[in-house]
C-alpha atoms as a PDB file:
ATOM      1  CA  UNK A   1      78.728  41.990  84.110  1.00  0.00           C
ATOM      2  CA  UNK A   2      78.539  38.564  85.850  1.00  0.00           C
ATOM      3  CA  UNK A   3      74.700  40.003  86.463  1.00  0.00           C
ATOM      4  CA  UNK A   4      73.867  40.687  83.248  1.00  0.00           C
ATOM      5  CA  UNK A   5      74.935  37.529  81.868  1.00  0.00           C
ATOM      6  CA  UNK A   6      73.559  35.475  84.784  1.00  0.00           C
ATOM      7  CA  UNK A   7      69.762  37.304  83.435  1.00  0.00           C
ATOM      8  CA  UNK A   8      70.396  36.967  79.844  1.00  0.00           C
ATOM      9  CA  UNK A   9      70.906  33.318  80.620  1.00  0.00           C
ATOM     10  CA  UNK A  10      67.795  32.935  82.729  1.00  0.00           C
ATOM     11  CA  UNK A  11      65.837  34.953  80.257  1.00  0.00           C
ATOM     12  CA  UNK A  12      67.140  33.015  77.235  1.00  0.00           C
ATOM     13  CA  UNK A  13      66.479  29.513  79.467  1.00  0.00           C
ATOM     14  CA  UNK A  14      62.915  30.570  79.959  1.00  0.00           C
ATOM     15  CA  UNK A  15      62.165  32.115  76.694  1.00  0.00           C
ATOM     16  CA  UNK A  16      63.383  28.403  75.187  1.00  0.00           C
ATOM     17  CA  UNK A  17      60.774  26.631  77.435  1.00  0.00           C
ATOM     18  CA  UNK A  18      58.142  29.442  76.594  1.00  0.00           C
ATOM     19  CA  UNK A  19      58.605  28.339  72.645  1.00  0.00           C
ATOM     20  CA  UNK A  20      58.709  24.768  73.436  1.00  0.00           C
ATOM     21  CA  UNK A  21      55.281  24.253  75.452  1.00  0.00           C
ATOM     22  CA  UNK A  22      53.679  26.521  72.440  1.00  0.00           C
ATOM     23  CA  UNK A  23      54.870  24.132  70.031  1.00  0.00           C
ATOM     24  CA  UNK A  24      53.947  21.079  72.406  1.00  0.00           C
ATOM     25  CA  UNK A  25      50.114  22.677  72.234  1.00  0.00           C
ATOM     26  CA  UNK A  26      50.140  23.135  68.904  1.00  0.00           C
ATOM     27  CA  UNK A  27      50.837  19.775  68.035  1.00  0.00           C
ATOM     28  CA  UNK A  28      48.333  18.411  70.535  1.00  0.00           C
ATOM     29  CA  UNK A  29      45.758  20.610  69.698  1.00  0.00           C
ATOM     30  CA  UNK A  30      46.355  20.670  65.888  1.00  0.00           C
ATOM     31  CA  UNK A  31      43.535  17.998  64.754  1.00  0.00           C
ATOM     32  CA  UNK A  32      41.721  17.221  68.315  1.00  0.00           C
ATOM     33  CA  UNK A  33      38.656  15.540  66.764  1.00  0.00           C
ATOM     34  CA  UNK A  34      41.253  12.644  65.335  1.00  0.00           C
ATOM     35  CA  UNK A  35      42.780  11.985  68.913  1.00  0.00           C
ATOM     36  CA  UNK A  36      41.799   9.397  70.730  1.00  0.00           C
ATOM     37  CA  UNK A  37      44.512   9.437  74.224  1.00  0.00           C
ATOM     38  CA  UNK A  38      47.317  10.698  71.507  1.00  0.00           C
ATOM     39  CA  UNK A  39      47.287   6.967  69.385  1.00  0.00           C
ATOM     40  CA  UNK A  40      45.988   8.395  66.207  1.00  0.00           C
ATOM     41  CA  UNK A  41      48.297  11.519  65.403  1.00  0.00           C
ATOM     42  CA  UNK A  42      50.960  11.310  63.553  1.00  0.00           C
ATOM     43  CA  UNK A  43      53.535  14.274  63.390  1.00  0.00           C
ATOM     44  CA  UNK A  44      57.148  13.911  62.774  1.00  0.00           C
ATOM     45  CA  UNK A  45      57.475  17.643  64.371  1.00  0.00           C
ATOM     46  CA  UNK A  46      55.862  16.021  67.624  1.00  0.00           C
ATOM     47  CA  UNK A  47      57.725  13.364  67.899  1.00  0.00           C
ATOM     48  CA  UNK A  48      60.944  15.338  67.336  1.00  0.00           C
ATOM     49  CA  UNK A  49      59.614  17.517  70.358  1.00  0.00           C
ATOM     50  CA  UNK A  50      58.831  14.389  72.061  1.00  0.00           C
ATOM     51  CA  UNK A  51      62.456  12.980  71.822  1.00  0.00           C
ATOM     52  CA  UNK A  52      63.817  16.501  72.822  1.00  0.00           C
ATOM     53  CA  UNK A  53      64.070  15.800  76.257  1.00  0.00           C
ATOM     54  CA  UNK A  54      65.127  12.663  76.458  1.00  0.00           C
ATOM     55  CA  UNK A  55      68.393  13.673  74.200  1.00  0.00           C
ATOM     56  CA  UNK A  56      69.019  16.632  76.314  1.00  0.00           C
ATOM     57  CA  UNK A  57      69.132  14.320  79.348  1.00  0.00           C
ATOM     58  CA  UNK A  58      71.660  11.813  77.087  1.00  0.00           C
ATOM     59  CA  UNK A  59      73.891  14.782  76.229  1.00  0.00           C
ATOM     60  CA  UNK A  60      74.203  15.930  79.991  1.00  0.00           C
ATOM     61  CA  UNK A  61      74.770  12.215  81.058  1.00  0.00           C
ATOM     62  CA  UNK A  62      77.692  11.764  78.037  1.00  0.00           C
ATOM     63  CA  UNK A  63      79.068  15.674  78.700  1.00  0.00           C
ATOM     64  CA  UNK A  64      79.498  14.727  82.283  1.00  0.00           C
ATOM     65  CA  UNK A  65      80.012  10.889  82.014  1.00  0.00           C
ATOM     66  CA  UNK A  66      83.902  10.118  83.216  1.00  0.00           C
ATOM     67  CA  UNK A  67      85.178   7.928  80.269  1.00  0.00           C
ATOM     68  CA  UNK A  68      84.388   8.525  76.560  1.00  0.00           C
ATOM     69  CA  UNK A  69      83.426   5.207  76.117  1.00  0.00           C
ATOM     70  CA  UNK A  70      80.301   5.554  78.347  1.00  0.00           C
ATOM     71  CA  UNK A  71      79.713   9.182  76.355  1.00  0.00           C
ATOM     72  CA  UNK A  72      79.737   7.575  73.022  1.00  0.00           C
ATOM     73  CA  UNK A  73      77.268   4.080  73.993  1.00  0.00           C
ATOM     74  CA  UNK A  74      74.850   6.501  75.105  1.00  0.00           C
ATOM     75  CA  UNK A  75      74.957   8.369  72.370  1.00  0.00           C
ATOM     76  CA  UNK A  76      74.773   5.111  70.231  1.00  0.00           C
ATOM     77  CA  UNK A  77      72.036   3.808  72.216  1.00  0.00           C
ATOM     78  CA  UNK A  78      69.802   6.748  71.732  1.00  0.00           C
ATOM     79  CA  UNK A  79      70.175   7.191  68.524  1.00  0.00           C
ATOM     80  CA  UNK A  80      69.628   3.948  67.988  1.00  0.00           C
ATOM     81  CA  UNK A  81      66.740   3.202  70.158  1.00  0.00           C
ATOM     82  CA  UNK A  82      65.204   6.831  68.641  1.00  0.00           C
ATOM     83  CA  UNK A  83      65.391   4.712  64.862  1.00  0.00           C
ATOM     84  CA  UNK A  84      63.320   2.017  66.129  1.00  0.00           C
ATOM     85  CA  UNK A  85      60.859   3.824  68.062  1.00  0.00           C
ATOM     86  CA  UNK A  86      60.283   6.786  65.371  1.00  0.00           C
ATOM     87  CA  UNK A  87      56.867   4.986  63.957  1.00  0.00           C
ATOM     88  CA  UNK A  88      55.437   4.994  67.445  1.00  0.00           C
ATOM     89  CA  UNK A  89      56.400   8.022  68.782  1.00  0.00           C
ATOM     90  CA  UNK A  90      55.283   9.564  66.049  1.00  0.00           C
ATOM     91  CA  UNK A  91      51.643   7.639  66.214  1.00  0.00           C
ATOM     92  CA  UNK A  92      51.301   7.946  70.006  1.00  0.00           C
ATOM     93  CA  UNK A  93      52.692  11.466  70.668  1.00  0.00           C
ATOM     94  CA  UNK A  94      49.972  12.922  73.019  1.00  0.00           C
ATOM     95  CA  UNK A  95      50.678   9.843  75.056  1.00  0.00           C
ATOM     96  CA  UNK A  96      54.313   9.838  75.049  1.00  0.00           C
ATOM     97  CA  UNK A  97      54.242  13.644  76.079  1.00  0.00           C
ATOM     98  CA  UNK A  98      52.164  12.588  78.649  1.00  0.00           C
ATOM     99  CA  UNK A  99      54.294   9.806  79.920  1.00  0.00           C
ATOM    100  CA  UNK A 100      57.298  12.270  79.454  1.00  0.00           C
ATOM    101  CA  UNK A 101      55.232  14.767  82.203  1.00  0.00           C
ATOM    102  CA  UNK A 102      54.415  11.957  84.915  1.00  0.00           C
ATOM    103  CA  UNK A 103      58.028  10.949  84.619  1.00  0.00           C
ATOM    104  CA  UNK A 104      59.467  13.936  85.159  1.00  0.00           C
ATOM    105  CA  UNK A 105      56.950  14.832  87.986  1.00  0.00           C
ATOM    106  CA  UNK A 106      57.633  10.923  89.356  1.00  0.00           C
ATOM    107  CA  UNK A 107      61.197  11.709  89.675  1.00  0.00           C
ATOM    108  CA  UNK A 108      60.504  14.979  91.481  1.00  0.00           C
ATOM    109  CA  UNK A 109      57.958  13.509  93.614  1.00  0.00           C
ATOM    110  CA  UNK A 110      61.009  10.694  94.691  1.00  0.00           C
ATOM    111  CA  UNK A 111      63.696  13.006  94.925  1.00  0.00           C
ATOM    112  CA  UNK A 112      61.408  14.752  98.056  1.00  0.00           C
ATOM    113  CA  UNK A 113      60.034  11.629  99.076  1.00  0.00           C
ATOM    114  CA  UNK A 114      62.889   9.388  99.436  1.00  0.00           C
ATOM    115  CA  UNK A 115      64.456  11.842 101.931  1.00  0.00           C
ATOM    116  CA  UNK A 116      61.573  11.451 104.002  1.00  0.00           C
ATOM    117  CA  UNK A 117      62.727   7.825 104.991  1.00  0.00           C
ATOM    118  CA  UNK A 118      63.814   6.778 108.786  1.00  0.00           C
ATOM    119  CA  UNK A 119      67.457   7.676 108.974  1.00  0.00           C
ATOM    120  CA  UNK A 120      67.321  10.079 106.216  1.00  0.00           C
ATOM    121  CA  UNK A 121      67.898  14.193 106.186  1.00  0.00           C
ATOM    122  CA  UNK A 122      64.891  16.144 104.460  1.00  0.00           C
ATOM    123  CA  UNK A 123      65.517  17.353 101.283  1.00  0.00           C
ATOM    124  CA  UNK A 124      64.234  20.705 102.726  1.00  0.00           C
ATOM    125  CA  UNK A 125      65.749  20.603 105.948  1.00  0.00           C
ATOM    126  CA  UNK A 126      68.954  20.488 104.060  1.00  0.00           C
ATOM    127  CA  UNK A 127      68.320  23.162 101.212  1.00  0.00           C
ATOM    128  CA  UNK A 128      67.552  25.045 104.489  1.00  0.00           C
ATOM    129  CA  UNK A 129      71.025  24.127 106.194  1.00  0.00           C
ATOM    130  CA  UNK A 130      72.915  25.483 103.096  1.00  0.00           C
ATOM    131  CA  UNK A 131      71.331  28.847 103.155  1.00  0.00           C
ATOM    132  CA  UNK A 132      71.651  29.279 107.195  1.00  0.00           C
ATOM    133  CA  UNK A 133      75.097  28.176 107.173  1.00  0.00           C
ATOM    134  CA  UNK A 134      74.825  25.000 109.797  1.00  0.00           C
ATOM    135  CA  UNK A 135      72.189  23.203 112.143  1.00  0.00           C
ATOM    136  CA  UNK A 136      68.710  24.817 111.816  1.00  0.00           C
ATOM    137  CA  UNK A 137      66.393  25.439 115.179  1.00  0.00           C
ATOM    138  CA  UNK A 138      64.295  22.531 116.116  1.00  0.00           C
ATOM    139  CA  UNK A 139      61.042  24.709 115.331  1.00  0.00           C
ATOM    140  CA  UNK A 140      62.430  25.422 111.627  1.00  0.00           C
ATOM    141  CA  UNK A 141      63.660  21.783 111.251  1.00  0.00           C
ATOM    142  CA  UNK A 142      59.956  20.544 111.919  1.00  0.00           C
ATOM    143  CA  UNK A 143      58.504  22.676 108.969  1.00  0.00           C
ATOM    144  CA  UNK A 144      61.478  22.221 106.553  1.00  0.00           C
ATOM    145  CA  UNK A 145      60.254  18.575 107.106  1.00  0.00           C
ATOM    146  CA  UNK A 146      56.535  19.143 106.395  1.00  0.00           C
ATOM    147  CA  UNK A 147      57.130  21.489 103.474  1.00  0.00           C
ATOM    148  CA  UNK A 148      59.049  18.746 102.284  1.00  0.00           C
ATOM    149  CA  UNK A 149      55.635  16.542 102.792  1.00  0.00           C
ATOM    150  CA  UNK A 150      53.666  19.911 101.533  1.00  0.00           C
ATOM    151  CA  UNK A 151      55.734  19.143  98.068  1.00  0.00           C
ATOM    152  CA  UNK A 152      55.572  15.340  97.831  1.00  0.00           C
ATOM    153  CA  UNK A 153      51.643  16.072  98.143  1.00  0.00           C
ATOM    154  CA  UNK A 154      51.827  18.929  95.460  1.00  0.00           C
ATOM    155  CA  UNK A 155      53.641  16.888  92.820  1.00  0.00           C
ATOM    156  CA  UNK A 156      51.696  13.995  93.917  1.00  0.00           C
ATOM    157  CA  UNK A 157      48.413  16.119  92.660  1.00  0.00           C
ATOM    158  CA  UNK A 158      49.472  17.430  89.453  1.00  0.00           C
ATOM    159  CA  UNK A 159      50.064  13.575  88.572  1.00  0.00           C
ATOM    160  CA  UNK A 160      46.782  12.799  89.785  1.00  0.00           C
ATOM    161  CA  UNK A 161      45.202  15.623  87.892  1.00  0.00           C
ATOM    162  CA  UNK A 162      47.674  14.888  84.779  1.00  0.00           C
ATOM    163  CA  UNK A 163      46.473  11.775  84.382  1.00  0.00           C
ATOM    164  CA  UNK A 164      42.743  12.191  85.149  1.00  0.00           C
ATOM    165  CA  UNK A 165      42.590  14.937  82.106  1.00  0.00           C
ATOM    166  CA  UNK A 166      44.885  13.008  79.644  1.00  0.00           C
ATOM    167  CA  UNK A 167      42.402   9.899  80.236  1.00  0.00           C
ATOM    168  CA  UNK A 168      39.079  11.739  80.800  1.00  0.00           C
ATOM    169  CA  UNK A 169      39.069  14.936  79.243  1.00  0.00           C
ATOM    170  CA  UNK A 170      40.577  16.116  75.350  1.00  0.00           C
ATOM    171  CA  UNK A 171      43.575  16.185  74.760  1.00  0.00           C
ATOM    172  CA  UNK A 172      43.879  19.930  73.977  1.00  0.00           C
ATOM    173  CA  UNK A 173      42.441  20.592  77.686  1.00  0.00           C
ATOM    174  CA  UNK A 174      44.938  17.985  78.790  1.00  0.00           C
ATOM    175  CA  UNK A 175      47.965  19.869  77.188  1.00  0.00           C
ATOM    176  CA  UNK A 176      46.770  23.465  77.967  1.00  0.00           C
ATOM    177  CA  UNK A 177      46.951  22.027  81.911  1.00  0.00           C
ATOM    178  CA  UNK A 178      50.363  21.219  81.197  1.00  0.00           C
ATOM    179  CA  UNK A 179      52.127  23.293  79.632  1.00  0.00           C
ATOM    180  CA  UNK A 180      50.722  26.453  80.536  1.00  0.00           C
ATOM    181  CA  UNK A 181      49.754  25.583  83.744  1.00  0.00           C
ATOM    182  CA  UNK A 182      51.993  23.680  85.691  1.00  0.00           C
ATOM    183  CA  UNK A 183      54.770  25.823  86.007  1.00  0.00           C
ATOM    184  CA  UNK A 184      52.999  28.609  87.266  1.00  0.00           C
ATOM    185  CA  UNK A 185      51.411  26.066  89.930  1.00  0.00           C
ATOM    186  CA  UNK A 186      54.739  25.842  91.136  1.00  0.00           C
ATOM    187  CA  UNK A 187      55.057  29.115  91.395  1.00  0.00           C
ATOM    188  CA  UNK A 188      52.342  29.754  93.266  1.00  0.00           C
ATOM    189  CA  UNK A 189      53.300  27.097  95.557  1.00  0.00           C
ATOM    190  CA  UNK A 190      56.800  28.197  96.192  1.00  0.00           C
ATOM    191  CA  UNK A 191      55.275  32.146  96.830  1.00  0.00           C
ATOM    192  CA  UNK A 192      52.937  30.708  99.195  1.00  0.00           C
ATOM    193  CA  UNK A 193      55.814  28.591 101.027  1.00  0.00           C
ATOM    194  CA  UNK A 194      57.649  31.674 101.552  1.00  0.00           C
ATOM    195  CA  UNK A 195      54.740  33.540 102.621  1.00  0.00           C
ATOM    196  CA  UNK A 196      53.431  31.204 105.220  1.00  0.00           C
ATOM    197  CA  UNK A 197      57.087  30.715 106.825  1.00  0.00           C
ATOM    198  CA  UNK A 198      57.699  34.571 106.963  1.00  0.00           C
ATOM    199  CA  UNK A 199      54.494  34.290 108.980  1.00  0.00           C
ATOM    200  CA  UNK A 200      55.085  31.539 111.149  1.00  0.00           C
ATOM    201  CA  UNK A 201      58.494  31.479 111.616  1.00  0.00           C
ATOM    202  CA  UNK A 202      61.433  34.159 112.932  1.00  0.00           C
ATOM    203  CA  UNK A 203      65.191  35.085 112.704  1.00  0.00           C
ATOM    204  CA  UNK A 204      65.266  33.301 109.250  1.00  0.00           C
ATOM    205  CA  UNK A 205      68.250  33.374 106.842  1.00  0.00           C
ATOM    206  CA  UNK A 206      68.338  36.054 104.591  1.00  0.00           C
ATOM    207  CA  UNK A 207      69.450  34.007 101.551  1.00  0.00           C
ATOM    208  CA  UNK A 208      66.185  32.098  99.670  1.00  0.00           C
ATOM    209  CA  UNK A 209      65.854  28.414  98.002  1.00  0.00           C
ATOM    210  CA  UNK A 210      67.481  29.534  94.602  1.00  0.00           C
ATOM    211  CA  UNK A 211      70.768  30.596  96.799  1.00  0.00           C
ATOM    212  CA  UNK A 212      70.487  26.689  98.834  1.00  0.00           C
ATOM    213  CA  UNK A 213      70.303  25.166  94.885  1.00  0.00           C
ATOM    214  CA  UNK A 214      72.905  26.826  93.524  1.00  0.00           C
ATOM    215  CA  UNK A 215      75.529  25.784  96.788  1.00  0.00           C
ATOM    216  CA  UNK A 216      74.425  22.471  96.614  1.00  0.00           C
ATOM    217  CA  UNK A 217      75.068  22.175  92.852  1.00  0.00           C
ATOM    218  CA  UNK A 218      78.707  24.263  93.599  1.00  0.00           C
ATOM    219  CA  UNK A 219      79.268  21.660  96.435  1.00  0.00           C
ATOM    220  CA  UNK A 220      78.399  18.895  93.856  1.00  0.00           C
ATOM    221  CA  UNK A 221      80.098  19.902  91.218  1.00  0.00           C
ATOM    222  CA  UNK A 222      83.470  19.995  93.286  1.00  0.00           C
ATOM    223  CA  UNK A 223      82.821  16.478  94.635  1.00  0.00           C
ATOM    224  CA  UNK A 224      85.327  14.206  93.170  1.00  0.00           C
END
């Protein structure tokens, strides 16, 4: 049962983000010969999809925050800071749902990249650690480090190429890269990881990246 739940979640999860980046597309491309780097629509249905995000991140910080204080300002202060923004999100979508994508890929790109600093652990090396259960070989330490490299480069691109199409190219070309495209990049990038170690390296774990995530948020989630 635990199973079946565990895939109706995932399947629910993904079917939510399936409906979302259709009705992200349709917004952008709903009038492309008006837009102009997303300043001239105007859609209150696009900027509620705009603001999505951002509230889901408030209501994770206040579920988790330790006082209910700190739960309730942030709260306030989005729904505050959501009233006096409305007019502009709502005239600059394309670019806030741009900004929203190069934000998100930003804080992936630091969350790899940061661990990359003298004195610090790889975040690889240490997803890798979780799944084989202690200290890794020094010939699978060295390419946990440069696949963590491998994915500061990746997300690196996709801003790169984000930006280039949102600037250079309409914006219906610009949102078709990201929301239908993107993900599956990842994909491909995580299938050709696993690939390319399977080739190059032996006596791996048996366990794969989803089982290192889910420890480390189990281990975080029982840190006091």
């Amino acid at each position: 049962m635990p199973n079946v739940i565990r895939i109706a979640r995932g399947l629910g999860i993904g079917a939510i983000i399936v409906i979302y980046a259709l009705l992200v597309h349709r917004v952008n491309a709903s009038d492309p010969s008006t837009i102009q780097f997303g300043i001239i629509q105007s859609s209150a249905l696009g900027a509620l999809l705009a603001l999505t995000p951002i509230f889901l991140l408030v209501i994770t910080y206040a579920w988790k925050a330790k006082s209910c204080l700190a739960s309730i300002s942030s709260l306030l202060i989005f729904c505050i800071a959501s009233w006096f923004l409305w007019s502009f999100v709502k005239h600059h979508i394309g670019l806030v749902f741009w900004m929203l994508d190069v934000g998100l890929m930003l804080a992936l790109l630091m969350t790899f990249g940061q661990t990359l600093l003298s004195g610090r652990k790889p975040l690889c090396v240490h997803f890798a650690e979780i799944i084989n259960g202690g200290p890794l070989p020094q010939e699978h330490e060295s390419y946990a480090r440069k696949v963590t490299v491998a994915w500061v480069v990746f997300f690196a691109m996709i801003i790169l190429a984000s930006t280039l199409l949102f600037f250079l190219a309409p914006l219906v070309i610009w949102s078709f890269f990201v929301n239908f495209l993107t993900l599956p990049l990842v994909a491909l990038m995580f299938i050709g990881e696993f690939l390319l170690r399977r080739r190059l390296l032996t006596d791996l774990p048996s366990g794969h990246v989803l089982d290192a995530v889910h420890a480390y948020l189990n281990k975080s989630a029982h840190v006091p």
